[in-house]
N, C-alpha and C. Protein backbone atom coordinates (compact mmCIF):
# COMPACT_ATOMS: atom_id res chain seq x y z
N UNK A 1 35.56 -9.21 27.00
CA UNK A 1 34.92 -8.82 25.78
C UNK A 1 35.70 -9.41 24.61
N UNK A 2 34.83 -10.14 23.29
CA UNK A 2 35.52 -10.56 22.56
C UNK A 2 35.98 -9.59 21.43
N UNK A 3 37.09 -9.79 21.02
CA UNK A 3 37.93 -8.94 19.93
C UNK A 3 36.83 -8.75 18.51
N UNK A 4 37.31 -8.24 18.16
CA UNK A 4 36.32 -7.89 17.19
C UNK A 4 37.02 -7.67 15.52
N UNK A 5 36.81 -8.78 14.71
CA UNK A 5 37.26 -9.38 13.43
C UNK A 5 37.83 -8.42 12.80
N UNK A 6 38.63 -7.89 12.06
CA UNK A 6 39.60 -6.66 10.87
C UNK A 6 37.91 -6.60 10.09
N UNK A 7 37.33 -7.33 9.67
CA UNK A 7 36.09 -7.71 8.42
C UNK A 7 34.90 -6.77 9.12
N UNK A 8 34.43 -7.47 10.57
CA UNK A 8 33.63 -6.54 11.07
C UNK A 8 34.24 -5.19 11.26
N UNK A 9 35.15 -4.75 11.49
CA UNK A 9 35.68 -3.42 11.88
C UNK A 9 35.46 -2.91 10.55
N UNK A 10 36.08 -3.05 9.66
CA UNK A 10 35.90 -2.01 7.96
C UNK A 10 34.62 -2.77 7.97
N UNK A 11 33.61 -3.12 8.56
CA UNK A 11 32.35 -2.59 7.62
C UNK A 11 31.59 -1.63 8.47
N UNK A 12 31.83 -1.89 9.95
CA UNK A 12 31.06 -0.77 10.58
C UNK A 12 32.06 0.73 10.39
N UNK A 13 33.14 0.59 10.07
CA UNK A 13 34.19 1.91 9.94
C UNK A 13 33.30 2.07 8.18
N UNK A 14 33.18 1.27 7.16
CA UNK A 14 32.41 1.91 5.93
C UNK A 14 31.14 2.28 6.06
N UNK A 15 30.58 2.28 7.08
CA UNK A 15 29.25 2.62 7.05
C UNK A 15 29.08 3.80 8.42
N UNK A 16 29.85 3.65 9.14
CA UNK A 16 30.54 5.25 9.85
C UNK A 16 30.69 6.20 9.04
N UNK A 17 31.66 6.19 8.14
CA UNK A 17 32.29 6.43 7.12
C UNK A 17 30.80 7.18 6.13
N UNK A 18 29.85 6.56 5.97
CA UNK A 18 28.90 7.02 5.15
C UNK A 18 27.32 7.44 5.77
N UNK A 19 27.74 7.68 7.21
CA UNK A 19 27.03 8.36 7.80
C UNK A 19 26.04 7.33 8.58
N UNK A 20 25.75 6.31 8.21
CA UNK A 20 24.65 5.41 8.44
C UNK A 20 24.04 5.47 9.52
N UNK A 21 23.10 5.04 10.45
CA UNK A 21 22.19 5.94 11.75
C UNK A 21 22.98 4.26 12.31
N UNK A 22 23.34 4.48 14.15
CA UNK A 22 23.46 3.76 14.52
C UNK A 22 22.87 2.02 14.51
N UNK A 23 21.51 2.56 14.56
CA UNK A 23 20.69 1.25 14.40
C UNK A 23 20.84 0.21 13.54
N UNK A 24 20.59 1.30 11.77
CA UNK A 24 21.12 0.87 10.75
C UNK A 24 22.52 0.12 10.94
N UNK A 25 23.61 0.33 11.50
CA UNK A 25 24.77 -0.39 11.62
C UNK A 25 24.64 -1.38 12.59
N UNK A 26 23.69 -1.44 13.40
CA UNK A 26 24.01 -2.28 14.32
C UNK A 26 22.79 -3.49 13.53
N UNK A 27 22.18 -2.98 12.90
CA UNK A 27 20.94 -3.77 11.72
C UNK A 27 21.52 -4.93 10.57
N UNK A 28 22.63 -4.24 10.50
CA UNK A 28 23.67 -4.18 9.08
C UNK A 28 24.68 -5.49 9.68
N UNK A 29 25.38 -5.71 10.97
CA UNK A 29 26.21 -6.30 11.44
C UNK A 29 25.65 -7.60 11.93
N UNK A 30 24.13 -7.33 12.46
CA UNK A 30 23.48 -8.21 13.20
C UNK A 30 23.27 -9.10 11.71
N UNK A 31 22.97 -8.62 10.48
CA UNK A 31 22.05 -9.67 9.02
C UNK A 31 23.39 -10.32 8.69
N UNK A 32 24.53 -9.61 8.73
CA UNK A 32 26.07 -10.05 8.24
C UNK A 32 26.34 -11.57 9.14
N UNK A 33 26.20 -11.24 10.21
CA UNK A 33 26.77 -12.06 11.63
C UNK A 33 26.18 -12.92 11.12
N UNK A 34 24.50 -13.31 11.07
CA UNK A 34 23.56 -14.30 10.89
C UNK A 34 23.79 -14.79 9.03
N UNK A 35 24.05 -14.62 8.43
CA UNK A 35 24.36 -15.37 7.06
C UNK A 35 25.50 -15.98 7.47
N UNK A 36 26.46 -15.51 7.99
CA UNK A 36 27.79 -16.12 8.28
C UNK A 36 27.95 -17.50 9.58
N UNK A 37 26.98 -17.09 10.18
CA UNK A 37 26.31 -18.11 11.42
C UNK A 37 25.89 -19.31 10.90
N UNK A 38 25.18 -19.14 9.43
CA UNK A 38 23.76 -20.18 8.83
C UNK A 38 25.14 -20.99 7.84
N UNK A 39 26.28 -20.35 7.55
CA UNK A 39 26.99 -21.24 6.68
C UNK A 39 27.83 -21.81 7.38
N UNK A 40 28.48 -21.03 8.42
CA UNK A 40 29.54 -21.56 9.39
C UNK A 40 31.07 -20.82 9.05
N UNK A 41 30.95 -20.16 8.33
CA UNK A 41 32.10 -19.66 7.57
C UNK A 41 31.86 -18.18 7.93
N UNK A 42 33.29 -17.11 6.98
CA UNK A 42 33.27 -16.02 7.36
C UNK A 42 32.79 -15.45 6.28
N UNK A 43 32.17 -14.51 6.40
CA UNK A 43 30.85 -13.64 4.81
C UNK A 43 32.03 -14.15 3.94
N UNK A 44 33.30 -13.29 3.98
CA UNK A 44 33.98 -13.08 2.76
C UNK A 44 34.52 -14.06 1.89
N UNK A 45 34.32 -15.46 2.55
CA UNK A 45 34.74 -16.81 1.79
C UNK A 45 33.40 -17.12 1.08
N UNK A 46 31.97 -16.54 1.18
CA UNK A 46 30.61 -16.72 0.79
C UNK A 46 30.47 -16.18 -0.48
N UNK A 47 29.77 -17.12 -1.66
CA UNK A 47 29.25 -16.33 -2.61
C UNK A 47 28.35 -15.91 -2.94
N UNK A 48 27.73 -15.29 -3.91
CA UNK A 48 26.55 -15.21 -4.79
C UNK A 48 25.73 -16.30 -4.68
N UNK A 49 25.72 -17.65 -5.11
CA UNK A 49 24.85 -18.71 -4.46
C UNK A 49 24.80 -18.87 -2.92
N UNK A 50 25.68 -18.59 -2.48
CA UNK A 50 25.56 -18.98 -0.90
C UNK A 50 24.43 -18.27 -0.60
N UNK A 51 24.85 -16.44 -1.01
CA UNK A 51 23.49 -15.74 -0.34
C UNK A 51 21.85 -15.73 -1.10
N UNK A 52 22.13 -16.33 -2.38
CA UNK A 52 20.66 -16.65 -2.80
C UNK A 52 20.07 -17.96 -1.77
N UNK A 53 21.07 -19.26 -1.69
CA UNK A 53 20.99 -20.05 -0.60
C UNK A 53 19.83 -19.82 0.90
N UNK A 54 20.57 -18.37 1.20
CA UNK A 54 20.59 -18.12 2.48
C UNK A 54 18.74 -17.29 2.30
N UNK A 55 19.27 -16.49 1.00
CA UNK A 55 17.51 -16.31 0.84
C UNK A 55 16.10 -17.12 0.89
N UNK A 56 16.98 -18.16 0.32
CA UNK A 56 16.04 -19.56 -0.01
C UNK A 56 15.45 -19.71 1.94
N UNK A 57 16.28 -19.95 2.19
CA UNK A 57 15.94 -20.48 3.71
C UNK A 57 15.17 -19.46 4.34
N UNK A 58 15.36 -17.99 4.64
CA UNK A 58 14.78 -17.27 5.18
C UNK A 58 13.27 -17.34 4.44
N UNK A 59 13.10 -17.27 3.15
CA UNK A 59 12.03 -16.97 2.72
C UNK A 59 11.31 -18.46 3.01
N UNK A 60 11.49 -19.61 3.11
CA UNK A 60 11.21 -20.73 3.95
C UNK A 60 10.72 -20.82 5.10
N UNK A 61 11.59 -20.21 6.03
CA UNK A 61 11.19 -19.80 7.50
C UNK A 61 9.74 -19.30 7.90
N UNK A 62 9.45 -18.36 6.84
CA UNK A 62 8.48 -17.50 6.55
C UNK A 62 8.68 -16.23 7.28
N UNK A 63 9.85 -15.42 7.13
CA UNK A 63 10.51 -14.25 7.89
C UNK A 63 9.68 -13.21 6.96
N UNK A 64 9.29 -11.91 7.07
CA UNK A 64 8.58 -10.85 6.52
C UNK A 64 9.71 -10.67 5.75
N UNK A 65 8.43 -9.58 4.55
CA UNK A 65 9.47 -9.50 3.64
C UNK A 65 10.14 -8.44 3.89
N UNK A 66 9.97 -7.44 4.62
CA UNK A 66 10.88 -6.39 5.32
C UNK A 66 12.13 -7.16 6.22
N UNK A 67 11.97 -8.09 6.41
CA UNK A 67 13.16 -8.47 7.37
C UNK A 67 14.36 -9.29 6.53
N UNK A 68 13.49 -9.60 5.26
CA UNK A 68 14.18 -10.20 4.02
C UNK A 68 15.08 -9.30 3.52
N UNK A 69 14.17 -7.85 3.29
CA UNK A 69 15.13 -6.90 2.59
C UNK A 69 15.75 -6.12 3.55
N UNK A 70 15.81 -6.46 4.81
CA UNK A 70 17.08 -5.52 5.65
C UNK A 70 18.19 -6.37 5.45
N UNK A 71 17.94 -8.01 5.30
CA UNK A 71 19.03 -8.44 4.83
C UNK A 71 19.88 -8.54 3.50
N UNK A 72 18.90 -8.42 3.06
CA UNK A 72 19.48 -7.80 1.54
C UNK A 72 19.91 -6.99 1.32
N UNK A 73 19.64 -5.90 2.23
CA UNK A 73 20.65 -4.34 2.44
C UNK A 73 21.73 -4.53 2.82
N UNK A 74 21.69 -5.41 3.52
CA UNK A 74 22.93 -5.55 4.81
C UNK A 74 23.97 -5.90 3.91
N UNK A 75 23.51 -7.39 2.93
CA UNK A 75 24.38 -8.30 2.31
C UNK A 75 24.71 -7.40 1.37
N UNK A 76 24.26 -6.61 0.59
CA UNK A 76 24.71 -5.89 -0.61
C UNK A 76 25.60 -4.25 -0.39
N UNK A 77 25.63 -4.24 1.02
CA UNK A 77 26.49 -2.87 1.06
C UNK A 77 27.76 -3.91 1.67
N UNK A 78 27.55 -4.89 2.62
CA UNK A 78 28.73 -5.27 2.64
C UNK A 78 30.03 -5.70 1.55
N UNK A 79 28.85 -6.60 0.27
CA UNK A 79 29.43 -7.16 -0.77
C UNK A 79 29.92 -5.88 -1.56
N UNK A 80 29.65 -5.03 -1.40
CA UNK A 80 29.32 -4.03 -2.50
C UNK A 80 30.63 -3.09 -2.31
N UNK A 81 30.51 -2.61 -0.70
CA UNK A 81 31.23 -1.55 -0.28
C UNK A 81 32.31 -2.12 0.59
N UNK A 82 32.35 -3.16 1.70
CA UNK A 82 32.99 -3.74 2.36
C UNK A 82 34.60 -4.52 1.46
N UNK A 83 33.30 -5.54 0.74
CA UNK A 83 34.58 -6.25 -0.32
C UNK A 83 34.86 -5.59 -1.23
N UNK A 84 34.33 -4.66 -1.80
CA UNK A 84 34.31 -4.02 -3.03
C UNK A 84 34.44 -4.46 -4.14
N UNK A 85 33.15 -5.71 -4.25
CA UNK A 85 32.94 -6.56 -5.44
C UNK A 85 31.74 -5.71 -6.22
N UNK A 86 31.96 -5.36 -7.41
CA UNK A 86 30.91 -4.31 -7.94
C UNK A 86 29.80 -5.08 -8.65
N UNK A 87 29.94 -6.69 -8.93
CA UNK A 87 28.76 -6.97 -9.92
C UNK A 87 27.94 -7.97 -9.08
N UNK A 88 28.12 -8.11 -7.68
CA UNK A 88 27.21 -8.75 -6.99
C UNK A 88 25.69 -8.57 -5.85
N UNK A 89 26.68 -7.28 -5.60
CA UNK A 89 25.00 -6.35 -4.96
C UNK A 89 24.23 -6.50 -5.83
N UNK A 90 24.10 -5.77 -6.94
CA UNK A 90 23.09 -5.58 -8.00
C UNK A 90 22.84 -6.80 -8.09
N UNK A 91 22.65 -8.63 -8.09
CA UNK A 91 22.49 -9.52 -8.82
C UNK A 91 21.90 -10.46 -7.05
N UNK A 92 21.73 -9.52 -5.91
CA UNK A 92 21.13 -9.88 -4.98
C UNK A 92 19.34 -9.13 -4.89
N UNK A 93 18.84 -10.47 -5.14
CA UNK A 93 17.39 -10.17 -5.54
C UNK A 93 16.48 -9.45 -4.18
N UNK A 94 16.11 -8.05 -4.21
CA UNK A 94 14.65 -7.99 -3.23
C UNK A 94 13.76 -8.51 -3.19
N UNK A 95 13.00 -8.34 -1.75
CA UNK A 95 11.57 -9.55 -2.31
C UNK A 95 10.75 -8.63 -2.01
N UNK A 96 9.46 -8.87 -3.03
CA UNK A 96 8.45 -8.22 -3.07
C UNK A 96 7.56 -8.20 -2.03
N UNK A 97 6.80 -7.46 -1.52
CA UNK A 97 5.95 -7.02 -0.70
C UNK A 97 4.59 -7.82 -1.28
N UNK A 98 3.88 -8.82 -0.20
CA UNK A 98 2.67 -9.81 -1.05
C UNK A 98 1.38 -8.59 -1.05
N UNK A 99 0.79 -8.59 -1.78
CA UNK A 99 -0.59 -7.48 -1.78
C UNK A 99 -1.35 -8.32 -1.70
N UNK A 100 -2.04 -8.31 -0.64
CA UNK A 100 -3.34 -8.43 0.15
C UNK A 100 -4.53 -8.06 -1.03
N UNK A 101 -5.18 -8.91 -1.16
CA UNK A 101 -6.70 -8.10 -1.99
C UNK A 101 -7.16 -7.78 -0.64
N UNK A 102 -8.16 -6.75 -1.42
CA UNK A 102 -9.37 -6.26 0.27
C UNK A 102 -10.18 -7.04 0.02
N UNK A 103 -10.81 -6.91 1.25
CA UNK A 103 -12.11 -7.66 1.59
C UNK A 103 -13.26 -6.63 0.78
N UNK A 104 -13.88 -7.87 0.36
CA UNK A 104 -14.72 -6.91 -0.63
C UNK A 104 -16.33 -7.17 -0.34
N UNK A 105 -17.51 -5.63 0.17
CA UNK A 105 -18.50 -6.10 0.24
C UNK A 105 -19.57 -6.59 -0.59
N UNK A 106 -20.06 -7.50 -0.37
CA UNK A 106 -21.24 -8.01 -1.13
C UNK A 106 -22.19 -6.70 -1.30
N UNK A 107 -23.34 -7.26 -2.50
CA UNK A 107 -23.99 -5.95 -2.87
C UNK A 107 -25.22 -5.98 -1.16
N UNK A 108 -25.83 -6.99 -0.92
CA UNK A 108 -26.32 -6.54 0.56
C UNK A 108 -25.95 -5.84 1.29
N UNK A 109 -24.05 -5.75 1.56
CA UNK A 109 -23.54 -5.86 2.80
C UNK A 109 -23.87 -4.18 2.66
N UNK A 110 -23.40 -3.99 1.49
CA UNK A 110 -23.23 -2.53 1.11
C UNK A 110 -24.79 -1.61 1.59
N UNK A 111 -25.51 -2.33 0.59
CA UNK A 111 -26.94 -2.03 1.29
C UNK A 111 -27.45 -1.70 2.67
N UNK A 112 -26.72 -2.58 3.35
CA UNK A 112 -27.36 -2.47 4.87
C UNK A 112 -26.64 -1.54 5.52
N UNK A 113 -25.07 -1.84 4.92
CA UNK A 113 -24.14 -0.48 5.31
C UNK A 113 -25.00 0.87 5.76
N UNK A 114 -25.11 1.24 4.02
CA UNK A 114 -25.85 2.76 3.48
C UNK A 114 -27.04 2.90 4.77
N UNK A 115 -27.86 1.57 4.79
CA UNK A 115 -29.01 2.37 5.12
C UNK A 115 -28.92 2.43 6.76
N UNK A 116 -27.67 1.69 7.13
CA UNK A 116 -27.57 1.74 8.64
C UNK A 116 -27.21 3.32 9.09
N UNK A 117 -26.58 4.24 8.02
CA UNK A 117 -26.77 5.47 8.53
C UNK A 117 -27.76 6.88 8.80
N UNK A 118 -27.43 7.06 9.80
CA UNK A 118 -28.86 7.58 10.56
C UNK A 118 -28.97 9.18 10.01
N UNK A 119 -28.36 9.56 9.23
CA UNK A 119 -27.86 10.98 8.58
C UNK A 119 -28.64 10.77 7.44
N UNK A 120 -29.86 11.48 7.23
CA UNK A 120 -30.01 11.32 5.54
C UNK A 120 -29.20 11.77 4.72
N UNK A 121 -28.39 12.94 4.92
CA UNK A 121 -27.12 13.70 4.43
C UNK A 121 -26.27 12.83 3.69
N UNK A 122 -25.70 12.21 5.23
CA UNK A 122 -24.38 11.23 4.93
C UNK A 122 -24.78 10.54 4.37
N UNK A 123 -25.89 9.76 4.11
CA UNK A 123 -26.38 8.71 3.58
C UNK A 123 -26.33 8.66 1.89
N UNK A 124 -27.15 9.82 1.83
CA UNK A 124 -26.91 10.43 0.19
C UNK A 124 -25.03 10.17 -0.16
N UNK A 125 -24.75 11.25 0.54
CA UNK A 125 -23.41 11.18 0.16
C UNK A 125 -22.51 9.97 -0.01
N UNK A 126 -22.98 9.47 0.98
CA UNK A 126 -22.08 7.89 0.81
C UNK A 126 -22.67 7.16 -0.57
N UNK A 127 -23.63 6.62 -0.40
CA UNK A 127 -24.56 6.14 -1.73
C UNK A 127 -23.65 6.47 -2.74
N UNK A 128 -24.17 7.95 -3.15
CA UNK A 128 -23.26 9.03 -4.19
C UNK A 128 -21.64 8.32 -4.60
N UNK A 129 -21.06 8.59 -3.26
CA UNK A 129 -19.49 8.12 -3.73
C UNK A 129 -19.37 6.71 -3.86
N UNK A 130 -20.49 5.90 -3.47
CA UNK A 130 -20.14 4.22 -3.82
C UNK A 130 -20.99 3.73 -5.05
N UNK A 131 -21.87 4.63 -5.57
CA UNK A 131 -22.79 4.24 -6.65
C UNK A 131 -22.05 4.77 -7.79
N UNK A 132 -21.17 5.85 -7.71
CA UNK A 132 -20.49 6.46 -9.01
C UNK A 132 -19.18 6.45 -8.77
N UNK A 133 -18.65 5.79 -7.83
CA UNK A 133 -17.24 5.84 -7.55
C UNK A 133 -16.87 7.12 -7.59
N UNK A 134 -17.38 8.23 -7.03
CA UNK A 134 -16.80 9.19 -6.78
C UNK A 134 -15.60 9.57 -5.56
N UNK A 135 -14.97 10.78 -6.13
CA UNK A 135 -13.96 11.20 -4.63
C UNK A 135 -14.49 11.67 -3.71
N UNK A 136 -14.10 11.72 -2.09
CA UNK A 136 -14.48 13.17 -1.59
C UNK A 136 -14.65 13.89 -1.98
N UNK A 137 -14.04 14.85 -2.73
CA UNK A 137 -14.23 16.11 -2.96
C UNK A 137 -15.67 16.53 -4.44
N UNK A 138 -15.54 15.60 -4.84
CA UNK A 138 -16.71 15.49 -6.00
C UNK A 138 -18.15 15.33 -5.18
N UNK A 139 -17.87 14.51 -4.36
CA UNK A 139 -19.37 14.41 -3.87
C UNK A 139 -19.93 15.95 -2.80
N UNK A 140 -18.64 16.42 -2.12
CA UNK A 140 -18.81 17.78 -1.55
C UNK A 140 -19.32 18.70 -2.30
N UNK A 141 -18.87 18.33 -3.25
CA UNK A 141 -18.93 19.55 -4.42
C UNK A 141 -20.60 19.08 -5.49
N UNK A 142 -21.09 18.37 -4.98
CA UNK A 142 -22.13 17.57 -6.21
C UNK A 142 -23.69 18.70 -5.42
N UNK A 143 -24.74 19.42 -6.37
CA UNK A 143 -25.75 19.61 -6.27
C UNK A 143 -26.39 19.04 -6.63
N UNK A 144 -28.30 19.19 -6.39
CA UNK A 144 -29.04 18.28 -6.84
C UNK A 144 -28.97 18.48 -8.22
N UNK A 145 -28.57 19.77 -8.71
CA UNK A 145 -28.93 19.78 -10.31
C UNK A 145 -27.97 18.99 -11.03
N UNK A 146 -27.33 18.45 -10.49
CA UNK A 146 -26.03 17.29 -10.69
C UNK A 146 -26.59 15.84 -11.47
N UNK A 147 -27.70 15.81 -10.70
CA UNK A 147 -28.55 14.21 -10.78
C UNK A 147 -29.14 14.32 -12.01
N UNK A 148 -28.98 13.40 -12.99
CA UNK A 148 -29.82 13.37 -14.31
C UNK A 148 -30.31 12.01 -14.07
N UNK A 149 -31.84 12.18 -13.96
CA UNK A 149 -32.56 10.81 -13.61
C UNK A 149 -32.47 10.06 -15.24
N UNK A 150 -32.93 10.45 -15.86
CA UNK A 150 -33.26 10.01 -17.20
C UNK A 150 -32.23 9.19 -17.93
N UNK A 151 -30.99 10.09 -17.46
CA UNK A 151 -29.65 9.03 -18.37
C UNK A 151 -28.81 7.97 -16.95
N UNK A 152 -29.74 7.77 -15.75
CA UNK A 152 -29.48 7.46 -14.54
C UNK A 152 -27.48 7.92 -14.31
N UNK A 153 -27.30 9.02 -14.40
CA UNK A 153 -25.70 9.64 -14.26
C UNK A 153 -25.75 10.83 -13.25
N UNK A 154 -24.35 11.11 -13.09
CA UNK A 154 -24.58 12.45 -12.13
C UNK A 154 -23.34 13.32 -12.88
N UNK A 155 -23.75 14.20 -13.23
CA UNK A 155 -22.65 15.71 -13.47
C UNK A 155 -21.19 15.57 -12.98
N UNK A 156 -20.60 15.42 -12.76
CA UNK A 156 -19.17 15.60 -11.82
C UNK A 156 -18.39 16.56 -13.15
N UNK A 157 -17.57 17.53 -11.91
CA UNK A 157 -16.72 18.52 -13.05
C UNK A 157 -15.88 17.53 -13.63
N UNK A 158 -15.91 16.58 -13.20
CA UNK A 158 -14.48 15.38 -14.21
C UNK A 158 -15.47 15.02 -15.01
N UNK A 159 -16.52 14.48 -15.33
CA UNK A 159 -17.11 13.79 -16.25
C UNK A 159 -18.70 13.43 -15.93
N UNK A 160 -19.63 13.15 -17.03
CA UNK A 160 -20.46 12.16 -16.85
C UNK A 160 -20.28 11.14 -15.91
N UNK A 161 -20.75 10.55 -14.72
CA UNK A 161 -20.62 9.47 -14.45
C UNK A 161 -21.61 8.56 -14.40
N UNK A 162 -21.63 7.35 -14.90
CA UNK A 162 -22.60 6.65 -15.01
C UNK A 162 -22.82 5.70 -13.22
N UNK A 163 -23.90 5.65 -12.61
CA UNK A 163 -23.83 4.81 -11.39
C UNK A 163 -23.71 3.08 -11.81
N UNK A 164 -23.49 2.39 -10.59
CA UNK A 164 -23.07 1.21 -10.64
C UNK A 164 -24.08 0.65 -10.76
N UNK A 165 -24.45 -0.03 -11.82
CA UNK A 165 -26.18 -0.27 -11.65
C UNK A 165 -26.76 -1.11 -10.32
N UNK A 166 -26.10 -1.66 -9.52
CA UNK A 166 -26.58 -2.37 -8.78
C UNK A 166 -26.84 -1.03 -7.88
N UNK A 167 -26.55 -0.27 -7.53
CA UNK A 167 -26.36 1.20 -6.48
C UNK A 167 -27.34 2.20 -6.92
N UNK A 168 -27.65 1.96 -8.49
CA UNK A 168 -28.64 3.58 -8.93
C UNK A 168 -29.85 3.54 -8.37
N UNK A 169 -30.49 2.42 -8.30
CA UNK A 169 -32.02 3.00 -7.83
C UNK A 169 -31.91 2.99 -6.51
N UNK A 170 -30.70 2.47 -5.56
CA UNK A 170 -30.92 3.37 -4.32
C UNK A 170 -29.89 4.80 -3.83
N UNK A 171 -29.41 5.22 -4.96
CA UNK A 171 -28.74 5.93 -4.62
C UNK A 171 -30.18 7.09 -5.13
N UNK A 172 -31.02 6.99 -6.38
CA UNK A 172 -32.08 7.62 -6.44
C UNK A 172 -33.20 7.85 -5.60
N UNK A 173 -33.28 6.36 -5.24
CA UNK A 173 -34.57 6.72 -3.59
C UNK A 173 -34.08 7.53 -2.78
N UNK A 174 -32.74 7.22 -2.55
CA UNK A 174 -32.15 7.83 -0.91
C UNK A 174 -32.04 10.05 -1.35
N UNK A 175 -31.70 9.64 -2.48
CA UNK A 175 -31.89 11.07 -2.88
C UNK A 175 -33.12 11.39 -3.01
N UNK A 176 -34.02 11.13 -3.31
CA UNK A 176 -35.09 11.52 -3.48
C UNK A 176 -35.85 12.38 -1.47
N UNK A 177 -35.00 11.45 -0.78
CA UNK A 177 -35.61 11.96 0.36
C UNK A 177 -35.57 12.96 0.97
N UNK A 178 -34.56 14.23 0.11
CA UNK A 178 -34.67 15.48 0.26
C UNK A 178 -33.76 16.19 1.44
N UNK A 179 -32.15 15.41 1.17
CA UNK A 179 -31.70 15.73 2.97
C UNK A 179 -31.14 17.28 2.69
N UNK A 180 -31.41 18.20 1.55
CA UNK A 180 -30.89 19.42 1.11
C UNK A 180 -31.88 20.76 1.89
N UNK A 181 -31.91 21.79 1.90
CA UNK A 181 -32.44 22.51 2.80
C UNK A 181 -33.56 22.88 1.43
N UNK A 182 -35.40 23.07 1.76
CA UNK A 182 -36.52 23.53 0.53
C UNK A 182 -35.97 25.06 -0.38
N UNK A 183 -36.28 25.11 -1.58
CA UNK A 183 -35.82 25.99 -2.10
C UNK A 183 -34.57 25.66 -3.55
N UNK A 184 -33.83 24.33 -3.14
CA UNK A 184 -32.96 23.80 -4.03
C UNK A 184 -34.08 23.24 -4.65
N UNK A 185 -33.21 22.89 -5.90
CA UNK A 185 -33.78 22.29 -7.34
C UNK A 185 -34.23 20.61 -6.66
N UNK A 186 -35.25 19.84 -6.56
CA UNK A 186 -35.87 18.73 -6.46
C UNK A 186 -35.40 18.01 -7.24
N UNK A 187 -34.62 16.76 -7.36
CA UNK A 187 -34.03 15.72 -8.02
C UNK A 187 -35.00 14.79 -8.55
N UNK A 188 -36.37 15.09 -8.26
CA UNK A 188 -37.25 14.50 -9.02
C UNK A 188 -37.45 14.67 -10.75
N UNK A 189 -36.81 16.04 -10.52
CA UNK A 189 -36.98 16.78 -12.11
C UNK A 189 -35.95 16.49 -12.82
N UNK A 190 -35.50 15.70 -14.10
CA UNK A 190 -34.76 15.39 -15.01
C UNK A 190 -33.81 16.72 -15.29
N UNK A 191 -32.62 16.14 -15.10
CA UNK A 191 -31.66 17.31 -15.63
C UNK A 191 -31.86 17.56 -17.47
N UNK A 192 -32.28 18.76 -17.85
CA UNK A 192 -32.04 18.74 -19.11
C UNK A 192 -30.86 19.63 -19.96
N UNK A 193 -30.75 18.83 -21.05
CA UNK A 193 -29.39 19.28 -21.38
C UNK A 193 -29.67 19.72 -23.24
């Protein structure tokens, strides 16, 4: 078994030392080992450019950006706590997480969506929360006396909401088809105010 460096020993003894979960240390030693691997040298002869350097390359590689910032953890408790250089952690950059746009449906797709459900209920309801951008809980909470045909909006205890115009006249047909039990107020009749 090979001996094991004074450098590696005080950093897994500083991070013993501060409780760190095994993994984490063995996470921490493994990102250390590998910067020091990629220069050929030992961390502590490495600077501030070296490890922006070393960023450069990983983020090259095309390594996630979670695997970016375990190394950036790694590098900045070592620099930080190991060497006990205080103005270089802080000046080791994280990398941002890329945001994905969603996939976004076309006004058909949406259409065929709605009417592919076989629930007149759900159907309303869905309509409802995609024609007024409503929440769950608004549309649970929405009666027919909710529907004001005339100003094409629906009641919500948050506000007026106006529908998406591409969504109102079928969020009005689909309502109109009555999936509420006879006896409620008919959404045919204009809310008046």
């Amino acid at each position: 078994m090979a001996q094991m460096s004074p450098l590696r020993r005080r950093m897994i003894e500083d991070m013993t030392i501060r409780n760190l979960s095994p993994a984490t240390q063995q996470s921490y030693v493994h990102a250390v080992s590998k910067f020091s691997q990629y220069f050929g040298r030992s961390p502590d002869r490495l600077g501030l450019e070296d490890v922006r350097a070393y960023q450069v390359h990983l983020a090259s590689k095309g390594v996630a950006w979670a695997s970016l910032n375990q190394a950036v953890c790694a590098l900045r408790f070592f620099y930080g706590v190991t060497l006990g250089e205080p103005t270089i952690p802080e000046r080791i950059a994280y990398a941002r997480e890329l945001r994905k746009l969603p996939v976004v449906l076309s006004a058909d797709e949406v259409v065929r969506f709605l009417e592919s459900v076989s629930s007149l209920k759900a159907r309303v309801a869905l309509t409802a929360a995609y024609a007024a951008g409503l929440r769950v809980s608004e549309v649970a909470a929405l009666k027919v006396r909710d529907i004001d045909n005339q100003r094409i909006a629906l009641e919500t205890a948050r506000d007026a909401v106006r529908y998406h115009p591409a969504y109102a006249e079928a969020f009005i047909r689909v309502a109109r088809r009555r999936p509420w039990p006879s006896g409620s107020h008919d959404c045919r009749a204009s809310r008046a105010r």
